[in-house]
Protein backbone atom coordinates (compact mmCIF):
# COMPACT_ATOMS: atom_id res chain seq x y z
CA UNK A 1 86.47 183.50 53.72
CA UNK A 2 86.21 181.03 50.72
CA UNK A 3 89.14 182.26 49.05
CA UNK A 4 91.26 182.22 52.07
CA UNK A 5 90.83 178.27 52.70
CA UNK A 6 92.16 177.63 49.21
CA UNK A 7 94.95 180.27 48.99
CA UNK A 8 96.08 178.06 52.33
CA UNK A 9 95.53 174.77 50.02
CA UNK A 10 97.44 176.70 47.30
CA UNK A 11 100.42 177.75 49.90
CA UNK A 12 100.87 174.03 51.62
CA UNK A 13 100.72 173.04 48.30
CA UNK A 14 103.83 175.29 46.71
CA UNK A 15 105.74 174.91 50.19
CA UNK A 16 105.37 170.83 50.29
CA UNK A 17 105.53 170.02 46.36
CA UNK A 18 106.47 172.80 43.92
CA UNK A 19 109.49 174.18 46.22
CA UNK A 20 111.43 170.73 46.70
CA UNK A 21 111.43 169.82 43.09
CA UNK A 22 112.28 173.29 42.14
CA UNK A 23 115.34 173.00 44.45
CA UNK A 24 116.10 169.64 42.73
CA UNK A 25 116.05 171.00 39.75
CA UNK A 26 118.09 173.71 40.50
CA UNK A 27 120.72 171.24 41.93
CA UNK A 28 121.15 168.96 38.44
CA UNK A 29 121.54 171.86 36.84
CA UNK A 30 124.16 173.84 39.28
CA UNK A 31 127.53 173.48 39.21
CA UNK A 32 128.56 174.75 41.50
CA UNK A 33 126.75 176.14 44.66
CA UNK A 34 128.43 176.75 47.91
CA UNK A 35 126.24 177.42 51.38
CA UNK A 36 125.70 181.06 51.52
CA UNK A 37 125.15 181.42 47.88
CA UNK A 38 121.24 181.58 47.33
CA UNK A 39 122.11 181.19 43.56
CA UNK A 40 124.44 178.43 41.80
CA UNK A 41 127.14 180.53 40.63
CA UNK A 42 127.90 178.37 37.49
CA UNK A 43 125.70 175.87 35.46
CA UNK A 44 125.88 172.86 33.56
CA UNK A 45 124.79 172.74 29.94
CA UNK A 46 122.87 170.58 28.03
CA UNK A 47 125.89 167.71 26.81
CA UNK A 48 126.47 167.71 30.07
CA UNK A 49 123.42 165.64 30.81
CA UNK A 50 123.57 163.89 27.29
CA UNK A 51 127.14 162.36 28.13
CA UNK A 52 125.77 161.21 31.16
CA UNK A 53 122.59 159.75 29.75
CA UNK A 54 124.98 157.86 27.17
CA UNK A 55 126.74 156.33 29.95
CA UNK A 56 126.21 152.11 30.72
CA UNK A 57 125.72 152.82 34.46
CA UNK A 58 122.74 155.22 33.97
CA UNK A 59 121.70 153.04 31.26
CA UNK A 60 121.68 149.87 33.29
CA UNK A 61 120.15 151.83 36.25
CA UNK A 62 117.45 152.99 33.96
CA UNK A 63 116.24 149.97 32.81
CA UNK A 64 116.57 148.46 36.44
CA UNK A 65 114.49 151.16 37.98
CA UNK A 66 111.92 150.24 35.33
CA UNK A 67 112.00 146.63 35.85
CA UNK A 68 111.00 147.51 39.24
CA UNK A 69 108.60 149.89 38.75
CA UNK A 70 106.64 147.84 36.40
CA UNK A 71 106.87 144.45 38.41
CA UNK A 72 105.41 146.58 41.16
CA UNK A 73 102.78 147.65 39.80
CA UNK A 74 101.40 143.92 38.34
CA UNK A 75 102.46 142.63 41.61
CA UNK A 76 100.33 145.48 43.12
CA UNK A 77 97.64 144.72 40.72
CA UNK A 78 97.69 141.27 41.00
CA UNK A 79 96.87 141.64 44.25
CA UNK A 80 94.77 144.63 44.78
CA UNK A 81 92.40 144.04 41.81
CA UNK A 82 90.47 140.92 43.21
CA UNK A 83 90.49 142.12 46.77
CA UNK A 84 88.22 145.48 45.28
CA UNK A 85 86.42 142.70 43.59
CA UNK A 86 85.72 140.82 46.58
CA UNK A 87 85.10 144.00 48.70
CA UNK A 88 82.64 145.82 45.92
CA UNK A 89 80.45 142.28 45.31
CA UNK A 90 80.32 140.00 48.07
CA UNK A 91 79.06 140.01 51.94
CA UNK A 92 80.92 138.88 54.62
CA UNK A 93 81.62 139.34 58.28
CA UNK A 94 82.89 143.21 59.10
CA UNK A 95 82.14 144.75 55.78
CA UNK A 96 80.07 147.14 57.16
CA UNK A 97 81.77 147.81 59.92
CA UNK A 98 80.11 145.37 62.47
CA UNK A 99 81.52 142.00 63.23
């Protein structure tokens, strides 16, 4: 009975992550793939993607995307890190659940 709770975890788990970024995959590297196909009938190769790495607008999008990423995260931490501080070492009013 065990083994059946985690085969579930391991299902949910395939249907919700593994499946969707399979099926993106599938899509950069399909050509071409009409509705009722369940296969892309032709595929991209490899300079395919190189070309369009080399390109300024995937370039510039690249290094935006970053710039965001990584001012999130010290915005994130900048916050976050001395409100754990303040919740791990100090009492106050509510921290326990009681006002």
């Amino acid at each position: 009975m065990k083994n059946m709770g985690r085969y579930l975890i391991d299902a949910v788990y395939l249907i919700l992550i593994v499946l969707p970024l399979l099926l993106i995959v599938l899509l950069a590297l399909g050509h071409r793939w009409s509705y009722p196909a369940l296969w892309p009938t032709e595929f991209n190769s490899l300079s395919v993607f190189i070309a369009q790495l080399a390109s300024t607008e995937v370039l510039t999008s690249l290094g935006a995307s970053l710039a965001l990423a990584v001012g999130t995260i010290v915005l994130t931490l900048l916050i976050a890190y001395p409100t754990a501080l303040a919740l791990a070492y100090y009492q106050f009013p509510g921290k326990n659940g009681s006002i």
